[in-house]
Protein backbone atom coordinates (compact mmCIF):
# COMPACT_ATOMS: atom_id res chain seq x y z
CA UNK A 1 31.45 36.92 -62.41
CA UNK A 2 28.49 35.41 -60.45
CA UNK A 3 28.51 32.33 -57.93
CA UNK A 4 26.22 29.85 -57.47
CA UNK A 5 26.08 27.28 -54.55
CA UNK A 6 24.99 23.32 -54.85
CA UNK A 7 24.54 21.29 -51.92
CA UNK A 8 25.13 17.91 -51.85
CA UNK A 9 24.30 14.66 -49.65
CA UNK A 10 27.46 12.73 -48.99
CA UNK A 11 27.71 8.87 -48.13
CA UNK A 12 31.52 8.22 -47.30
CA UNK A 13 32.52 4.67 -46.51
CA UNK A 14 33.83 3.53 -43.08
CA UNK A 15 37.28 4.89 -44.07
CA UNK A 16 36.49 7.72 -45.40
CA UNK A 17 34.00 8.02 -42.60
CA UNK A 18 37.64 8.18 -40.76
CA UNK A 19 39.14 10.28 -42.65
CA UNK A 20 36.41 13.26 -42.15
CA UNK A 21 36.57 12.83 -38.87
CA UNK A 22 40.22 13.42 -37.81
CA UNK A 23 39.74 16.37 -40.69
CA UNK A 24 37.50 17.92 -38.75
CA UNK A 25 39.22 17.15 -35.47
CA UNK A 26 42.35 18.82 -37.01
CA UNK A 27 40.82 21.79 -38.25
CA UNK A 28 38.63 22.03 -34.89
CA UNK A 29 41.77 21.89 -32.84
CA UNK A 30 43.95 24.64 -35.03
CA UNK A 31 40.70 26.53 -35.31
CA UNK A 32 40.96 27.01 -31.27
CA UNK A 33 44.89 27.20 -31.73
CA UNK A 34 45.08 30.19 -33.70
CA UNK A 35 42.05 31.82 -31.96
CA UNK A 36 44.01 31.93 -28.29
CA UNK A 37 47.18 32.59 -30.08
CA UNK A 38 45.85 36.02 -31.53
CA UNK A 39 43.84 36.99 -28.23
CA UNK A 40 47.43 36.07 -26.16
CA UNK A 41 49.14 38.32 -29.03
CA UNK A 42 46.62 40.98 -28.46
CA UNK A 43 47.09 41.11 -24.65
CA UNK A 44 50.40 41.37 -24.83
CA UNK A 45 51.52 43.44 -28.03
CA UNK A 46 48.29 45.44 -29.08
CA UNK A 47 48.09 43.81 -32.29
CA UNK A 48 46.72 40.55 -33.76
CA UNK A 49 47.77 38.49 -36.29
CA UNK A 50 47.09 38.09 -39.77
CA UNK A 51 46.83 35.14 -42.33
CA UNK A 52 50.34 34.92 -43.16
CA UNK A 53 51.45 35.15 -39.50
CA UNK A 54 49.14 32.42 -38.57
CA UNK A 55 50.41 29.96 -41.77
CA UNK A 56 53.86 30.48 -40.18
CA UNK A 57 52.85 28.30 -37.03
CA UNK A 58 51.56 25.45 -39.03
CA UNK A 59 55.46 23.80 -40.47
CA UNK A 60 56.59 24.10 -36.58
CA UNK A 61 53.25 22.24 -35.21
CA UNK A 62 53.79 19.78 -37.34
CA UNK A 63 57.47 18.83 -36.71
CA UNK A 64 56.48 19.02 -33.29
CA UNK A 65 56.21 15.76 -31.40
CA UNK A 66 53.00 16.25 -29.22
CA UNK A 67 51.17 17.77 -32.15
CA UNK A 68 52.92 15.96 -35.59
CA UNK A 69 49.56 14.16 -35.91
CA UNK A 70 48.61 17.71 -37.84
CA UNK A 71 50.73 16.61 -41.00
CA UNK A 72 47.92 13.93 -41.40
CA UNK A 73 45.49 16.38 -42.37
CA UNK A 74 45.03 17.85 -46.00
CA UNK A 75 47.41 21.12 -45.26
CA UNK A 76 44.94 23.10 -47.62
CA UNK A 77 42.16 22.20 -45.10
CA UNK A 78 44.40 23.75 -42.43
CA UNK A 79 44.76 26.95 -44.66
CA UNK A 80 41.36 27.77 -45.05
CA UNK A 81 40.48 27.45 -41.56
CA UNK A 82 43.09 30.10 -41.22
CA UNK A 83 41.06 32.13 -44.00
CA UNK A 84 37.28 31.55 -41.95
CA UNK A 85 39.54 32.74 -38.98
CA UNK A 86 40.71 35.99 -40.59
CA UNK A 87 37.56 36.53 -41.94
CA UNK A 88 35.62 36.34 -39.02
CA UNK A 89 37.79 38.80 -37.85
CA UNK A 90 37.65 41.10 -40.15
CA UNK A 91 33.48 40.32 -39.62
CA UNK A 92 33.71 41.38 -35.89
CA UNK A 93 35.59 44.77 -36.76
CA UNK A 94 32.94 45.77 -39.51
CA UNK A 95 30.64 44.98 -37.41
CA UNK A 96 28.73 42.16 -39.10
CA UNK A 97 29.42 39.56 -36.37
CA UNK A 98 30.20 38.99 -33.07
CA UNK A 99 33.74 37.98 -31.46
CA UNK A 100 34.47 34.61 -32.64
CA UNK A 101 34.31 31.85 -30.70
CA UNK A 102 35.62 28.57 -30.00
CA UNK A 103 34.40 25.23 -31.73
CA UNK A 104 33.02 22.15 -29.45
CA UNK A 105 33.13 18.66 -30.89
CA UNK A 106 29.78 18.20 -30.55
CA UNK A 107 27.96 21.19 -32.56
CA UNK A 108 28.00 21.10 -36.33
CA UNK A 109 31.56 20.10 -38.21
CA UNK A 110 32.93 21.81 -41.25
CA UNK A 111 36.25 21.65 -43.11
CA UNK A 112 36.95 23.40 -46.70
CA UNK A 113 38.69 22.69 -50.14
CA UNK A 114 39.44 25.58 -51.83
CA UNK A 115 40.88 23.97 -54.89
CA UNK A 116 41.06 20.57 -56.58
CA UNK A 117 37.71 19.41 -55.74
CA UNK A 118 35.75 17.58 -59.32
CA UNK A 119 32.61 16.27 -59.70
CA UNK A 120 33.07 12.66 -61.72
CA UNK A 121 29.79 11.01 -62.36
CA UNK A 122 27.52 11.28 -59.56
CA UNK A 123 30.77 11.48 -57.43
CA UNK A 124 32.69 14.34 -55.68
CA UNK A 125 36.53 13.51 -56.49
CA UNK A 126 38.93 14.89 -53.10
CA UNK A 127 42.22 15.91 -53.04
CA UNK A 128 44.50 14.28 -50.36
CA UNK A 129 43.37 10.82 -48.36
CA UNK A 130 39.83 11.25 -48.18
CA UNK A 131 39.33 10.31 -52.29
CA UNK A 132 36.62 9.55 -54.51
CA UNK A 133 32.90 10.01 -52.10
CA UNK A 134 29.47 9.09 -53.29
CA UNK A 135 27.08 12.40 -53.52
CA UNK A 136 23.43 13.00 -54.59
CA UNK A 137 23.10 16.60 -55.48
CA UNK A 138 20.13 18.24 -54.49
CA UNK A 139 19.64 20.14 -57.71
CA UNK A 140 21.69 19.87 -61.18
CA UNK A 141 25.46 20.92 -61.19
CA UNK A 142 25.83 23.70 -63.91
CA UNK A 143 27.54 22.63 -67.14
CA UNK A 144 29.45 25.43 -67.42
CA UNK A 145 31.30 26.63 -64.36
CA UNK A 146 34.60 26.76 -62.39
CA UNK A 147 34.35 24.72 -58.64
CA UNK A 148 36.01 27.68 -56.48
CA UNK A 149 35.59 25.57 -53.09
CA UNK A 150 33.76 22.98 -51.74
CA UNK A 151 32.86 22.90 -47.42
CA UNK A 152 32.58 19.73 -46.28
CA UNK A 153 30.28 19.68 -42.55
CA UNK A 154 28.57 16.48 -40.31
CA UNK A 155 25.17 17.82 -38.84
CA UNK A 156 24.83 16.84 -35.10
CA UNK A 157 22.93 13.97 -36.21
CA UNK A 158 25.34 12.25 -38.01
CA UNK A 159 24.88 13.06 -41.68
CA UNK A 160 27.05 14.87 -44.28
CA UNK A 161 26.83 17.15 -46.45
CA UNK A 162 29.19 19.23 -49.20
CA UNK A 163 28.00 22.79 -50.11
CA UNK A 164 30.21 23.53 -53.96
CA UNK A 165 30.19 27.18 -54.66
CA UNK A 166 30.82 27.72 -58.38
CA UNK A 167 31.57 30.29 -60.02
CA UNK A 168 29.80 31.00 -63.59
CA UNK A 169 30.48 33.39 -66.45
CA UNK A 170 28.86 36.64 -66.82
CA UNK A 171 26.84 38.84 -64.14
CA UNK A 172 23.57 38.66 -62.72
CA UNK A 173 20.89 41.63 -64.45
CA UNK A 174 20.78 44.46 -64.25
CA UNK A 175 18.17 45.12 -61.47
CA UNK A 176 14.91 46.92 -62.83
CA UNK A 177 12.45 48.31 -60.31
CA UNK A 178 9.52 48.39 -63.20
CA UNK A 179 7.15 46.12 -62.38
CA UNK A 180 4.88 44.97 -59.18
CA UNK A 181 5.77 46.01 -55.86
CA UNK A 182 4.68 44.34 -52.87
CA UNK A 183 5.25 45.54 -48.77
CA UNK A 184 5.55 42.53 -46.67
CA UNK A 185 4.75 42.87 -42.95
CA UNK A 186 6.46 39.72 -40.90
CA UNK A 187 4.70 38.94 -37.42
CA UNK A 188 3.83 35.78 -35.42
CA UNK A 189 0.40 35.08 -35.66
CA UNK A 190 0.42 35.35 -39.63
CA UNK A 191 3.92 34.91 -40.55
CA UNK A 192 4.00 37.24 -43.27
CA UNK A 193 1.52 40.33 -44.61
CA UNK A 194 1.75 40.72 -48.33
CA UNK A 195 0.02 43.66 -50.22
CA UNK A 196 1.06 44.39 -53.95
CA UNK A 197 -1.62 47.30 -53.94
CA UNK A 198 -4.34 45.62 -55.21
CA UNK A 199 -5.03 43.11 -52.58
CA UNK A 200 -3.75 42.06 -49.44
CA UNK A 201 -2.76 38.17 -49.01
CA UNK A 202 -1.91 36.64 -45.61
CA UNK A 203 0.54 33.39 -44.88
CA UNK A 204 0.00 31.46 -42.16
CA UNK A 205 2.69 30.87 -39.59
CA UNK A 206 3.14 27.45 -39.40
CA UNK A 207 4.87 27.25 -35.93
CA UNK A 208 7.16 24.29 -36.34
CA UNK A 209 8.70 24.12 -33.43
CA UNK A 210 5.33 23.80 -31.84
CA UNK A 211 4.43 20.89 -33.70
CA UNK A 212 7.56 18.77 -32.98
CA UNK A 213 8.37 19.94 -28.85
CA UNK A 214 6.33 17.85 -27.33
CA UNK A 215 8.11 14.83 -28.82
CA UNK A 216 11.51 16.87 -28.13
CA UNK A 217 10.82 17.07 -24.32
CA UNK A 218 10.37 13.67 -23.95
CA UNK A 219 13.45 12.61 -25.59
CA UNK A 220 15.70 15.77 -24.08
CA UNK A 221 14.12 13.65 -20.93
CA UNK A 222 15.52 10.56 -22.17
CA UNK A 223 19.03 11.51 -22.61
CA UNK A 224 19.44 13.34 -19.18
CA UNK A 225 18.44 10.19 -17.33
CA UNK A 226 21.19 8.80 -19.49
CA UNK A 227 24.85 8.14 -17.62
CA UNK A 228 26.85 10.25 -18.90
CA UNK A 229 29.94 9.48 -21.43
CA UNK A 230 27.66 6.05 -22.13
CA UNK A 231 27.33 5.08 -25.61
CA UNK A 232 23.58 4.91 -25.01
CA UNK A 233 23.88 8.95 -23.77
CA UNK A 234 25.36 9.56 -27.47
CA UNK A 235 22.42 7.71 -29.33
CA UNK A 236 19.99 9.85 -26.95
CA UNK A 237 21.67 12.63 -28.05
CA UNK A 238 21.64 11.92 -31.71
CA UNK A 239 18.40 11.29 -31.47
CA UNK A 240 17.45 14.74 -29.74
CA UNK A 241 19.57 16.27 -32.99
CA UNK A 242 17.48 14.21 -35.74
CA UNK A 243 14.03 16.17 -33.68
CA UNK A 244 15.75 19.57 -33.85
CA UNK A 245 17.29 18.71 -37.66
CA UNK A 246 13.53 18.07 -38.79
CA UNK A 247 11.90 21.33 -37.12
CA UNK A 248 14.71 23.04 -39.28
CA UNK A 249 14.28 21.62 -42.45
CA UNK A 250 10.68 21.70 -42.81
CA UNK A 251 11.45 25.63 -41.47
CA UNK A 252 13.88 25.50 -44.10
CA UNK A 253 11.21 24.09 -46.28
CA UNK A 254 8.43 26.69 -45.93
CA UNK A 255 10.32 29.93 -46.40
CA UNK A 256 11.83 28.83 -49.55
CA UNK A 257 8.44 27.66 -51.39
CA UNK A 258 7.29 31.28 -49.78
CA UNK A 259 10.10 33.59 -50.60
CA UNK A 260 10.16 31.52 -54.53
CA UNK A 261 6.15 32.28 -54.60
CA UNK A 262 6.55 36.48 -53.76
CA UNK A 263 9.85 37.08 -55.89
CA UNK A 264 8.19 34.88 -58.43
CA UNK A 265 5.21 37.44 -58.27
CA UNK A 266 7.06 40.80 -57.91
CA UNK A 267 9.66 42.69 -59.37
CA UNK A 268 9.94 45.13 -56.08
CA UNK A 269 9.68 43.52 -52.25
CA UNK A 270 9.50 45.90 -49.36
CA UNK A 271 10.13 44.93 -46.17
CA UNK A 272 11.34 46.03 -42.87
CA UNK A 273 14.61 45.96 -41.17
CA UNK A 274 13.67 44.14 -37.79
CA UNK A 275 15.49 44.18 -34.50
CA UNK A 276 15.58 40.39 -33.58
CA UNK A 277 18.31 40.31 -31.47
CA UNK A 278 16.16 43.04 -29.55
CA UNK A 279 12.89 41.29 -29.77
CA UNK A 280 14.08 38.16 -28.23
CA UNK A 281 14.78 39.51 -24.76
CA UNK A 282 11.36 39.69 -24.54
CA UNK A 283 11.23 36.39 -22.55
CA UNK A 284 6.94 35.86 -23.50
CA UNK A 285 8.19 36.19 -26.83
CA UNK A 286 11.18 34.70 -27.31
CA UNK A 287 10.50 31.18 -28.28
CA UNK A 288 7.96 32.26 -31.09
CA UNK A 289 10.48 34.89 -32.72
CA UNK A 290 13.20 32.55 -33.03
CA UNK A 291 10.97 30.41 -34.38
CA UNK A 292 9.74 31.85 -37.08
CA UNK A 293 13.05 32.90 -38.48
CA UNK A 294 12.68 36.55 -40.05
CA UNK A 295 16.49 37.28 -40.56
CA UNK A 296 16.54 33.82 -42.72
CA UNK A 297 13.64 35.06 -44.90
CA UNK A 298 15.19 38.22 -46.01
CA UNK A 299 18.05 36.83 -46.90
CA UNK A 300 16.40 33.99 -48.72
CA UNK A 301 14.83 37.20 -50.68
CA UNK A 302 17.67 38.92 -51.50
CA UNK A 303 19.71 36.59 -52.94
CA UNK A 304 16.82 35.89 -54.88
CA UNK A 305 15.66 38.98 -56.37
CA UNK A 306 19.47 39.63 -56.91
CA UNK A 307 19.52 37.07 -59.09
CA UNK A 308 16.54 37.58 -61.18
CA UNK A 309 17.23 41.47 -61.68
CA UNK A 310 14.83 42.46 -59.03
CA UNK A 311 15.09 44.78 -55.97
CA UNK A 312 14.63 44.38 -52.28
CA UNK A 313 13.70 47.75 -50.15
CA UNK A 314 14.49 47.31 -46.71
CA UNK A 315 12.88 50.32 -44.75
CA UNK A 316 13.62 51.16 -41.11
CA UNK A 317 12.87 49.15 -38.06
CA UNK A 318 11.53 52.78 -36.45
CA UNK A 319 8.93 53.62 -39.61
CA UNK A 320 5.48 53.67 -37.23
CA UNK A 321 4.29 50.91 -39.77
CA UNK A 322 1.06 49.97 -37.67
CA UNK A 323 0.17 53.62 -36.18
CA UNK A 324 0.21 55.09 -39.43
CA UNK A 325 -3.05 55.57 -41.45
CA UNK A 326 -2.80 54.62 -44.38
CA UNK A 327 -5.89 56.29 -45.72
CA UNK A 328 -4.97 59.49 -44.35
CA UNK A 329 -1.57 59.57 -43.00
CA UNK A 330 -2.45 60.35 -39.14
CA UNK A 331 0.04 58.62 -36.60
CA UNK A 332 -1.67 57.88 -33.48
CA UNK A 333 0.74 57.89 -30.38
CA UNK A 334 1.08 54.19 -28.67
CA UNK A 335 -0.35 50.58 -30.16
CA UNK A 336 -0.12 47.64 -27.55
CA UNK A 337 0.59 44.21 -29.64
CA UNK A 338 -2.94 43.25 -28.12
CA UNK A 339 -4.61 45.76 -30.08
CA UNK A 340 -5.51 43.88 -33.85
CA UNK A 341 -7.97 46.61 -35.84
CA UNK A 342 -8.35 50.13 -35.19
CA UNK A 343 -9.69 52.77 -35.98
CA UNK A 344 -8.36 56.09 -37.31
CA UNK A 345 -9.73 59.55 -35.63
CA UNK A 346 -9.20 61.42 -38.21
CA UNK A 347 -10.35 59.77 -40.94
CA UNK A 348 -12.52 57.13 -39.27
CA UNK A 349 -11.48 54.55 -41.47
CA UNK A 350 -10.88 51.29 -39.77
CA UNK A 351 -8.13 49.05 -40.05
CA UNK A 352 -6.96 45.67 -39.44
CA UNK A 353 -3.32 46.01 -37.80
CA UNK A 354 -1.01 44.40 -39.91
CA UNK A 355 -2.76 44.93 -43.30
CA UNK A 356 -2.71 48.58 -42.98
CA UNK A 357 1.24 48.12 -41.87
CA UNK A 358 1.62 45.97 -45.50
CA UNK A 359 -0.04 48.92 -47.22
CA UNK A 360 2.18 51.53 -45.22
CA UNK A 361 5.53 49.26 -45.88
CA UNK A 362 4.85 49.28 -49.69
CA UNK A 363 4.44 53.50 -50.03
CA UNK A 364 7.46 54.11 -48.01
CA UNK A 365 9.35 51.70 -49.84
CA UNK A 366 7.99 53.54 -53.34
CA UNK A 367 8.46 56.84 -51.69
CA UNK A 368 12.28 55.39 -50.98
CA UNK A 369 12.80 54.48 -54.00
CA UNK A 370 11.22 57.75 -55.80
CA UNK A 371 13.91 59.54 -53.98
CA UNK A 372 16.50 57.07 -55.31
CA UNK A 373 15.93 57.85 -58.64
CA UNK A 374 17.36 61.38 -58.00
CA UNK A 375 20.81 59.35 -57.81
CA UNK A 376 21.66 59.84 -53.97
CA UNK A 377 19.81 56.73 -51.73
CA UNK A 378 21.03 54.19 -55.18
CA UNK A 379 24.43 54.91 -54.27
CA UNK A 380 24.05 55.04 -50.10
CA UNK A 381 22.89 58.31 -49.91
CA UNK A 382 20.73 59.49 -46.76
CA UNK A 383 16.99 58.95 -47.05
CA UNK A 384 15.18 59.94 -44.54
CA UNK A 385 11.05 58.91 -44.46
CA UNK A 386 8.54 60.50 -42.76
CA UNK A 387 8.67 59.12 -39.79
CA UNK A 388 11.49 57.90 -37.39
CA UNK A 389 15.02 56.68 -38.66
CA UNK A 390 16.84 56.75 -41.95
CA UNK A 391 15.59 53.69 -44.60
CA UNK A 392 17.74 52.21 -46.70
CA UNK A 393 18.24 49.71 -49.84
CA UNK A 394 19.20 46.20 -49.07
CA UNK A 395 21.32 46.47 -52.35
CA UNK A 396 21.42 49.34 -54.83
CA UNK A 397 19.27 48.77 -57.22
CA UNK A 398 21.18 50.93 -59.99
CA UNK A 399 24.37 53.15 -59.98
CA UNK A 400 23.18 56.83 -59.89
CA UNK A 401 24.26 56.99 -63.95
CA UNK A 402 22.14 54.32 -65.05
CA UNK A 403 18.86 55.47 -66.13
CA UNK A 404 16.19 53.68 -64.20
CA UNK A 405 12.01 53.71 -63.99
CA UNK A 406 10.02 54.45 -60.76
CA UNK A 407 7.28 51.88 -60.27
CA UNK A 408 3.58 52.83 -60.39
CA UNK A 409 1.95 53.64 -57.26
């Protein structure tokens, strides 16, 4: 089975309006509930808690007199918060995520329905108090398809949103690594370095944030002078949230029309597996690398390719990209981020900095792949490349029985 997700603008009515809101409260509150309860558990016992453990609290908060107001709330909303709780987790001891942490009224709000949620002309039909709610999808609904659950969130700024995950028949293809491949080299001056082998093609970075902060100082301005708990603090601040909402969608914006454009192009996309978290110490360079939002793009590319059968190589952050030659393979030993084009000593060849890392990118991620084939890196084998740590495949692109083609150099 595959999934697919569809977002949704909501318009709720004053009620409903309401409704959502002491939905979220609940689920914000038991959220924070359960999270003390297991670190309290933990400090005293050694152990946490699981789901069912958790559920068990629920009946006796409710009969409770200083907390009966829970039994208002859609009890399958409760539930899954318990779920996103375990999960995250489970998240933390895998190491995917940090420690999780508790919720604050005013960041972003989200509750979930993880059943009896139907789509009724133009109209998302809720279980429970909250009804029938007005919804303009941003792309068509499948016609065939099962609604597995539908999360419910209010941006800072005030508007809603439902995000219905779906789940459709069949799988997604078989991926295929026959076809183009192109190495893409993500920086901050040109936002991403594309070469498919033939030519090398650069996107601009369009720097958002840099565009938009003048008019977000002066109204971050505006809401400090602003007495706080006023109502005229809140509109300040909504206002500051409708800036930083608009930086992110039109970031939003460009790095889907760019990661649609190179998936659309290639059957193969190499890139590297960057250090952000890392990077952003850097306090010179902080601003700009948040801003440009690498980890987003990848993922925007994977499920992408996924989908269409195609493969994404993710090669190691340590692969000496830029001091590599890619004419004639000589590593030179340091490269300062002010240095742009160079010139190899061995070869004299001279290169422009991040087009010769695009060219080196795309080898190693054929040379990764040519090892693949063998049947050990397409099931998580150890790959090594030639240079500096282990590589590795962002998804496999085969199972080591499947008979598969190596792409042309």
């Amino acid at each position: 089975m595959r999934h697919q997700a569809v977002r949704a603008r909501l318009y709720p009515t004053t009620e409903q309006q309401a409704v959502l809101a002491q939905h979220f409260g609940c689920s914000r509150w038991w959220w924070n509930y359960a999270l003390n309860l297991c670190i309290e558990t933990y400090k005293a016992t050694g152990k946490g808690l699981n789901r069912a453990a958790l559920n068990a609290y629920l009946p006796q908060l409710k009969r409770a007199e200083e907390t009966g107001w829970l039994s208002e709330c859609y009890s399958q909303v409760l539930q899954a918060t318990t779920v996103n709780l375990v999960t995250a987790y489970k998240n933390f001891f895998d190491g995917r995520a940090k420690y999780p942490k508790f919720k604050a009224k005013k960041n972003r709000q989200s509750i979930q329905y993880p059943q009896s949620v139907k789509v009724v002309d133009g109209y998302l039909k809720f279980p429970g108090r909250l009804g029938t709610v007005k919804a303009r999808f941003h792309q068509p609904m499948p016609v065939v398809g099962k609604i597995k659950t539908v999360t419910v969130s209010m941006t800072p700024s005030g508007k809603y949103y439902a995000s219905v995950l779906i789940e459709l028949e069949g799988d997604n293809p078989v991926p295929s690594t026959d076809g183009k491949v192109a190495g893409v080299d993500l920086g901050l001056k040109d936002f991403a370095i594309v070469h498919d082998g033939i030519k090398t093609s650069k996107y601009p970075n369009p720097k958002h944030l840099a565009k938009h902060e003048r008019n977000l100082k002066r109204k971050q301005q505006k809401q400090q002078r602003k007495q706080k708990g006023s109502k005229s603090r809140e509109k300040a601040r909504k206002r500051v949230a409708r800036v930083h909402e608009r930086i992110g969608n039109a970031s939003l914006d460009y790095l889907h029309k760019l990661s649609r454009k190179l998936v659309d192009d290639n059957q193969v996309i190499v890139v590297e597996s960057l250090n952000t978290l890392g990077m952003v110490r850097n306090p010179k360079l902080a601003k700009a690398i948040s801003d440009v939002e690498w980890g987003t793009f990848v993922n925007l590319l994977s499920y992408k390719l996924e989908k269409e059968g195609k493969v994404l190589v993710e090669i190691d952050r340590w692969f000496p990209s830029s001091k590599l030659c890619s004419n004639c393979h000589f590593q030179i030993g340091e490269m300062p981020l002010e240095i742009r084009s160079w010139t190899c000593p061995n070869c004299k060849t001279h290169h422009d900095r991040d087009e010769n890392a695009a060219q080196n990118i795309r080898a190693e991620g054929i040379r990764i792949l040519s090892v693949s084939g063998t049947g050990t890196a397409a099931d998580g084998g150890e790959v090594r490349p030639k240079s500096g740590r282990k590589s590795r495949l962002r998804h496999s692109p085969a199972k080591s029985e499947t008979p598969r083609s190596i792409p042309r150099a």
